[in-house]
C-alpha atoms as a PDB file:
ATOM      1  CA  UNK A   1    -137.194 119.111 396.340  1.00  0.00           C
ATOM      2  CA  UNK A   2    -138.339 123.048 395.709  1.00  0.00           C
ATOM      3  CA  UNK A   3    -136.071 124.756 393.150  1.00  0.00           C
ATOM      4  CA  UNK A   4    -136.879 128.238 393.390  1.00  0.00           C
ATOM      5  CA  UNK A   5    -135.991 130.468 390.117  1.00  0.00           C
ATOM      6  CA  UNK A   6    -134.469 126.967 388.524  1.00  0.00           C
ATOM      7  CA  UNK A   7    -135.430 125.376 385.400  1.00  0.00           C
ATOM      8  CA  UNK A   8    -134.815 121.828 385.789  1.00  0.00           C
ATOM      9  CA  UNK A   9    -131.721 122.111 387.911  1.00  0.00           C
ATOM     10  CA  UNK A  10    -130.336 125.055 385.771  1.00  0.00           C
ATOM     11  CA  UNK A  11    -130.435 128.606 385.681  1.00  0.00           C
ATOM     12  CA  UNK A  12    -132.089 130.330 383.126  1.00  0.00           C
ATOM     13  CA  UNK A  13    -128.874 132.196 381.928  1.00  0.00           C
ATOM     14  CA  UNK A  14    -127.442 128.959 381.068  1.00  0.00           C
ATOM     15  CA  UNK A  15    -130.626 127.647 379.142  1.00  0.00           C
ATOM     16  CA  UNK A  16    -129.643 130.732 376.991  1.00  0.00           C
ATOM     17  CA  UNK A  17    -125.983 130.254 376.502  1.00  0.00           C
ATOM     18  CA  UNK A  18    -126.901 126.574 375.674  1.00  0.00           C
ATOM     19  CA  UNK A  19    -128.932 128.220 372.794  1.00  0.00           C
ATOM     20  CA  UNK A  20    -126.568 130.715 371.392  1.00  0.00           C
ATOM     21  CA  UNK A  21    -123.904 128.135 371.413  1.00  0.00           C
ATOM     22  CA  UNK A  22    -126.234 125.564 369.370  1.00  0.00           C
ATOM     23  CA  UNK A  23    -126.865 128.611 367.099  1.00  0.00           C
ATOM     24  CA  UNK A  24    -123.490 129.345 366.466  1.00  0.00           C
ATOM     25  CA  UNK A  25    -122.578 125.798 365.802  1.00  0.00           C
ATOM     26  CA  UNK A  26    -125.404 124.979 363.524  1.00  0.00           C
ATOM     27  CA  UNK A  27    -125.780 128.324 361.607  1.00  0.00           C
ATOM     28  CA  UNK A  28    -122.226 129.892 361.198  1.00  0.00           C
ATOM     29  CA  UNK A  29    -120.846 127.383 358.886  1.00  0.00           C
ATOM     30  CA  UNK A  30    -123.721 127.917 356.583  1.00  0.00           C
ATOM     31  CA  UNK A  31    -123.281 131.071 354.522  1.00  0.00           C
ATOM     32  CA  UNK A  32    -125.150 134.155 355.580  1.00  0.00           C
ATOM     33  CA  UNK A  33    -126.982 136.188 352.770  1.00  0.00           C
ATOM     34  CA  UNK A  34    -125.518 139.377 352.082  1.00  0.00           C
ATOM     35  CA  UNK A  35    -122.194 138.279 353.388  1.00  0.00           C
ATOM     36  CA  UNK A  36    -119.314 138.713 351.392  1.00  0.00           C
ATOM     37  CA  UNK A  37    -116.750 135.832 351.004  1.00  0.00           C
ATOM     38  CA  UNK A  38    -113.663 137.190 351.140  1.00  0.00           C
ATOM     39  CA  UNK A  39    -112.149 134.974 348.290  1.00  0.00           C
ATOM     40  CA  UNK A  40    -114.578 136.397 345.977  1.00  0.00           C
ATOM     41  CA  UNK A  41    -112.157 139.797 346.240  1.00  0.00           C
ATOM     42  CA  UNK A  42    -112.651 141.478 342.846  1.00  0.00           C
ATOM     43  CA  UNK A  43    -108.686 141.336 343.041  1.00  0.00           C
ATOM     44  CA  UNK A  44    -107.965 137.665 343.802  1.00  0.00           C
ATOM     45  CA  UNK A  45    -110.430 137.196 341.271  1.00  0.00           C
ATOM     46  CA  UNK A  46    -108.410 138.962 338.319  1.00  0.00           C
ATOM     47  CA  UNK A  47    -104.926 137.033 340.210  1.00  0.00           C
ATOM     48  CA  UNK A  48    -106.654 133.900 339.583  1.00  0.00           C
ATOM     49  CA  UNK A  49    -107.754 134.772 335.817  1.00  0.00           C
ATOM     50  CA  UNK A  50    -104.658 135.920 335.148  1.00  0.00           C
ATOM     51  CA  UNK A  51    -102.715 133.024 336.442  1.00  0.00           C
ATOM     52  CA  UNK A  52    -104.746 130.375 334.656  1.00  0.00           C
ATOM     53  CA  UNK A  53    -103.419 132.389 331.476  1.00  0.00           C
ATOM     54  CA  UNK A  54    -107.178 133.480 330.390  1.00  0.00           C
ATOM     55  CA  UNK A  55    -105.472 137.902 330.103  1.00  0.00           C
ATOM     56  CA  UNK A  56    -102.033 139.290 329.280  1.00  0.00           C
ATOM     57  CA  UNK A  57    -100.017 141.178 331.639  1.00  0.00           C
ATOM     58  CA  UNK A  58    -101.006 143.821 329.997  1.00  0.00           C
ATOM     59  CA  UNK A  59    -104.600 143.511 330.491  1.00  0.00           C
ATOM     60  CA  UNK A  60    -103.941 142.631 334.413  1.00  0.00           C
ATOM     61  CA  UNK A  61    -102.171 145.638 334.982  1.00  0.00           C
ATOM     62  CA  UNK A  62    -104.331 147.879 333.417  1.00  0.00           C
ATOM     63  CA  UNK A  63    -107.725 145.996 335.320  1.00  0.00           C
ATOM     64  CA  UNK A  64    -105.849 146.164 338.274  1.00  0.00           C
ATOM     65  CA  UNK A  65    -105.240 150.134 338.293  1.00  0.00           C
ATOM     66  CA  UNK A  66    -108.932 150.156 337.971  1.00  0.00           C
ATOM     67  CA  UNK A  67    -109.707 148.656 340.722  1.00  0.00           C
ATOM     68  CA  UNK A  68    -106.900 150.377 342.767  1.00  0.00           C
ATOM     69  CA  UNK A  69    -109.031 153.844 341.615  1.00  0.00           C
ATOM     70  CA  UNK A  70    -111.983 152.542 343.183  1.00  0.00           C
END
């Protein structure tokens, strides 16, 4: 048998999907540097300290104007 632009009974576009798909599987759950994770929000952040009783309501509102300014 002669396959002519084949590679091993495929075609070469689906030697690459098979690649980015492996990629995708293998690599996205891993974290990525320089991405941000969204639940380290400065915001949720302050929600969280505040809920676990470490600032005053006082202290939350006034952090959390400052980082409403920015």
């Amino acid at each position: 048998m002669y396959y002519q632009n084949y590679y091993y009974g495929m075609n070469f576009i689906w030697w690459v999907i098979w690649l980015i798909l492996l990629f995708w599987i293998f690599a996205i759950p891993y974290k990525i540097p320089g991405q941000r994770d969204p639940k380290d929000q400065p915001l949720q952040i302050l929600k969280k300290r505040f809920a676990a009783g470490q600032i005053t309501v006082k202290e939350f509102e006034e952090m959390k104007k400052n980082l409403e300014k920015q």
